[in-house]
C-alpha atoms as a PDB file:
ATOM      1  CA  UNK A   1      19.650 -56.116  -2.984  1.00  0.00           C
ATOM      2  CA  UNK A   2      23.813 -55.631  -2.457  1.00  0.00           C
ATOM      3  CA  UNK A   3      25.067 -58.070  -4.493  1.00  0.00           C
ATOM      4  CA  UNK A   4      29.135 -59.254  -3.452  1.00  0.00           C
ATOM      5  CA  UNK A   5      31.250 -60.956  -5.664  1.00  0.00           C
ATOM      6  CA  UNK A   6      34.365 -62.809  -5.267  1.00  0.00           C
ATOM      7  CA  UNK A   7      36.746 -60.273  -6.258  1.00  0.00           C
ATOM      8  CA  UNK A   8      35.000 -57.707  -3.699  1.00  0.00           C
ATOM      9  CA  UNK A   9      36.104 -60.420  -1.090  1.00  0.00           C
ATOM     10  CA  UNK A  10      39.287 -60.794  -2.395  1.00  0.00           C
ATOM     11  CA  UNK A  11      39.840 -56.975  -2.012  1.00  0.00           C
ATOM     12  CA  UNK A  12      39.017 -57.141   1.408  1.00  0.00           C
ATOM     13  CA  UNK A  13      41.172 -60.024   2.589  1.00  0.00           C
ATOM     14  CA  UNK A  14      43.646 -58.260   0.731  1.00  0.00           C
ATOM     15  CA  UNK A  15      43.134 -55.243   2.681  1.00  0.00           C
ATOM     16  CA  UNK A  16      42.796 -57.326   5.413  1.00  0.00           C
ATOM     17  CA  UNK A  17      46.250 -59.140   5.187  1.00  0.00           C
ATOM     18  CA  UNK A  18      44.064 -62.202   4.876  1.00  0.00           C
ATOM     19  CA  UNK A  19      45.553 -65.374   2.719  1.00  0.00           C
ATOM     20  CA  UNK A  20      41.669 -66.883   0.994  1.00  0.00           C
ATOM     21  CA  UNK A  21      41.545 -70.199  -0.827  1.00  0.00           C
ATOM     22  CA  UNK A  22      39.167 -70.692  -3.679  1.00  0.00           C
ATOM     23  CA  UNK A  23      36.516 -72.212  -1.366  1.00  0.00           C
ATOM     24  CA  UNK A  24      37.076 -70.043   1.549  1.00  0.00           C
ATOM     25  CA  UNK A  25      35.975 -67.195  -0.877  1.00  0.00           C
ATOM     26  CA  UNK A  26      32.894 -68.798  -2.164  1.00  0.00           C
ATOM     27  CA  UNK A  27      31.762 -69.288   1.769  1.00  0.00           C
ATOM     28  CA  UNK A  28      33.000 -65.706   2.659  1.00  0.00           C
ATOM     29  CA  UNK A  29      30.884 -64.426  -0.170  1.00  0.00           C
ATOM     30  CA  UNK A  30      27.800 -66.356   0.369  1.00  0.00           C
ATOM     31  CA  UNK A  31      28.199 -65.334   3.932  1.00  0.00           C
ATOM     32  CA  UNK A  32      28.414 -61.932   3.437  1.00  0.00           C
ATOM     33  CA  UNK A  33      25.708 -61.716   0.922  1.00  0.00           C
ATOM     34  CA  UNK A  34      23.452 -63.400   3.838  1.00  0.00           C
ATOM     35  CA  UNK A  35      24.366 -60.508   5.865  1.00  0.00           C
ATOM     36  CA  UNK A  36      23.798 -57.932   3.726  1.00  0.00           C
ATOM     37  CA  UNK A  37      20.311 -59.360   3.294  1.00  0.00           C
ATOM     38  CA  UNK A  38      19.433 -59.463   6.907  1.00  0.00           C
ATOM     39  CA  UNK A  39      20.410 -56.211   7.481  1.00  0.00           C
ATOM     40  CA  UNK A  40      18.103 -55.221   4.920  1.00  0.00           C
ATOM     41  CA  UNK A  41      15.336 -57.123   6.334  1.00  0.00           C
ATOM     42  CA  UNK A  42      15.986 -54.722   9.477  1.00  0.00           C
ATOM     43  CA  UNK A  43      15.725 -51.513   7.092  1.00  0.00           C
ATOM     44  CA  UNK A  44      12.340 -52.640   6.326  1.00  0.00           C
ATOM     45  CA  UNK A  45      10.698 -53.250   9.915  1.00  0.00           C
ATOM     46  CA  UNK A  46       8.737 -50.628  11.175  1.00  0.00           C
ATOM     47  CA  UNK A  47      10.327 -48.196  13.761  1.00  0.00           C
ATOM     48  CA  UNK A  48       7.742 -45.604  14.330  1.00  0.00           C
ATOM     49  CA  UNK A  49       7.251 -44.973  17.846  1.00  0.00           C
ATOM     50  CA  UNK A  50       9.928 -46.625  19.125  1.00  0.00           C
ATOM     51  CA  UNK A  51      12.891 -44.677  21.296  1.00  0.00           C
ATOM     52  CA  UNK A  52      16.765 -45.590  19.908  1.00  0.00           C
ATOM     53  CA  UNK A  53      18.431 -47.333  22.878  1.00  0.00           C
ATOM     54  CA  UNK A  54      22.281 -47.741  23.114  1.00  0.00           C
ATOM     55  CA  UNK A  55      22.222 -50.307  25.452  1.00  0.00           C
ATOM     56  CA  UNK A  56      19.099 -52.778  26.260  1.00  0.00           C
ATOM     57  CA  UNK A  57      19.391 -53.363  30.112  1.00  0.00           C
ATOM     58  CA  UNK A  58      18.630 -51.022  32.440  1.00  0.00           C
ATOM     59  CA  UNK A  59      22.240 -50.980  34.666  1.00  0.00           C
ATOM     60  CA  UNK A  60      23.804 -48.425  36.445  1.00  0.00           C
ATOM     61  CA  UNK A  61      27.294 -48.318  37.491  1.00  0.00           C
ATOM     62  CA  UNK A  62      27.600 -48.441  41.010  1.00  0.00           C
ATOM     63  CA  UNK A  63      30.375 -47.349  41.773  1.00  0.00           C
ATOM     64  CA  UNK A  64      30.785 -45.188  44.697  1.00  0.00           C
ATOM     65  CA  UNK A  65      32.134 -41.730  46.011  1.00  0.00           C
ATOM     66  CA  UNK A  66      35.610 -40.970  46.110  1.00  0.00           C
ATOM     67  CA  UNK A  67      35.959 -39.758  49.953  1.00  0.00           C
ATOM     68  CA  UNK A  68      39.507 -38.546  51.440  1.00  0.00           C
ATOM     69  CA  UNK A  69      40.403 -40.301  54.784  1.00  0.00           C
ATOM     70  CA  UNK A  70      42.524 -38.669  56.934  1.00  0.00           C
ATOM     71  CA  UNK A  71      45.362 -41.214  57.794  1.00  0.00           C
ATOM     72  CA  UNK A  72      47.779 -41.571  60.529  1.00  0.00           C
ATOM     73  CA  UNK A  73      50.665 -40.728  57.774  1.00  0.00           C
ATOM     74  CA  UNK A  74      51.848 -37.029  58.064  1.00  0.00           C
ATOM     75  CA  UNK A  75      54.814 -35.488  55.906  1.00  0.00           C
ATOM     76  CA  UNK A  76      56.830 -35.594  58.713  1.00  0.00           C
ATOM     77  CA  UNK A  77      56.621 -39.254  59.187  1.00  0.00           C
ATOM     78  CA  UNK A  78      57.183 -39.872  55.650  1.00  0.00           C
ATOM     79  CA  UNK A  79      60.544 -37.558  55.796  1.00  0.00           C
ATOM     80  CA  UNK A  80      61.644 -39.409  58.977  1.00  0.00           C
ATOM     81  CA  UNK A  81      61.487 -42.434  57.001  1.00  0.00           C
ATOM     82  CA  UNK A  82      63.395 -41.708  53.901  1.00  0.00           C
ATOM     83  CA  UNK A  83      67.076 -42.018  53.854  1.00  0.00           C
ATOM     84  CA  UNK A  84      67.913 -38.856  51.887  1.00  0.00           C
ATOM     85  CA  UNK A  85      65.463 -36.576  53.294  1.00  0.00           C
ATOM     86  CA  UNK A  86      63.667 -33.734  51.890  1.00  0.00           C
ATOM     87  CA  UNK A  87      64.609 -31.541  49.298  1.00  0.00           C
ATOM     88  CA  UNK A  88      62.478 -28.266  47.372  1.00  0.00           C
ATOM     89  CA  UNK A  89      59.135 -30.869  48.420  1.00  0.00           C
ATOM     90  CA  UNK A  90      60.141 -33.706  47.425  1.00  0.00           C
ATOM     91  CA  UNK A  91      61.870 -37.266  48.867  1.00  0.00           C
ATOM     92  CA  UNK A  92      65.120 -38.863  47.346  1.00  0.00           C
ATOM     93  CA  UNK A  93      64.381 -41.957  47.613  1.00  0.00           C
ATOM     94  CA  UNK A  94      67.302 -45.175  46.416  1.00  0.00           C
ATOM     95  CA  UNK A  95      67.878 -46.215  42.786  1.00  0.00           C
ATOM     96  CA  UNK A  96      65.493 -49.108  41.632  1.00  0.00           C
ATOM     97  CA  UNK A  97      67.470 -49.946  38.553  1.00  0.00           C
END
């Protein structure tokens, strides 16, 4: 079994940028120790047979085709309504800011 001490805790709320009293440290380490033993209660079940998963629910995104519609907008519509015109493909449009 991983044993954590204070001072490992410490080190990481110092990495952390993390201010710990005395007694927040004794939970965070008796936490973390609780953890580390469940997760090693996971090492030991047995996985034989059983496919990795990423997600547990079977969902699919439904999302749909991108189609292009043919609007009424044509270039010349567009140019007619901009005050500057056209120049080398492209609009001048007014200042925003």
């Amino acid at each position: 079994m991983t044993s954590i001490s204070t001072d490992d805790v410490r080190a990481l709320a110092q990495l952390s940028s993390l201010r710990l009293n005395d007694e927040e440290a004794d939970k965070l380490t008796t936490d973390l120790e609780r953890i580390l033993e469940y997760f090693t209660l996971l090492g030991e079940l047995d996985t034989d047979g059983v496919e990795p998963t990423y997600y547990g629910m079977d969902l699919e995104n439904v999302s749909r085709d991108d189609m292009i519609v043919q609007g009424e907008v044509t270039r010349e519509k567009l140019i007619g309504l901009s005050e500057g015109g056209q120049l080398a493909q492209q609009f001048k449009v007014p200042k925003v800011l």
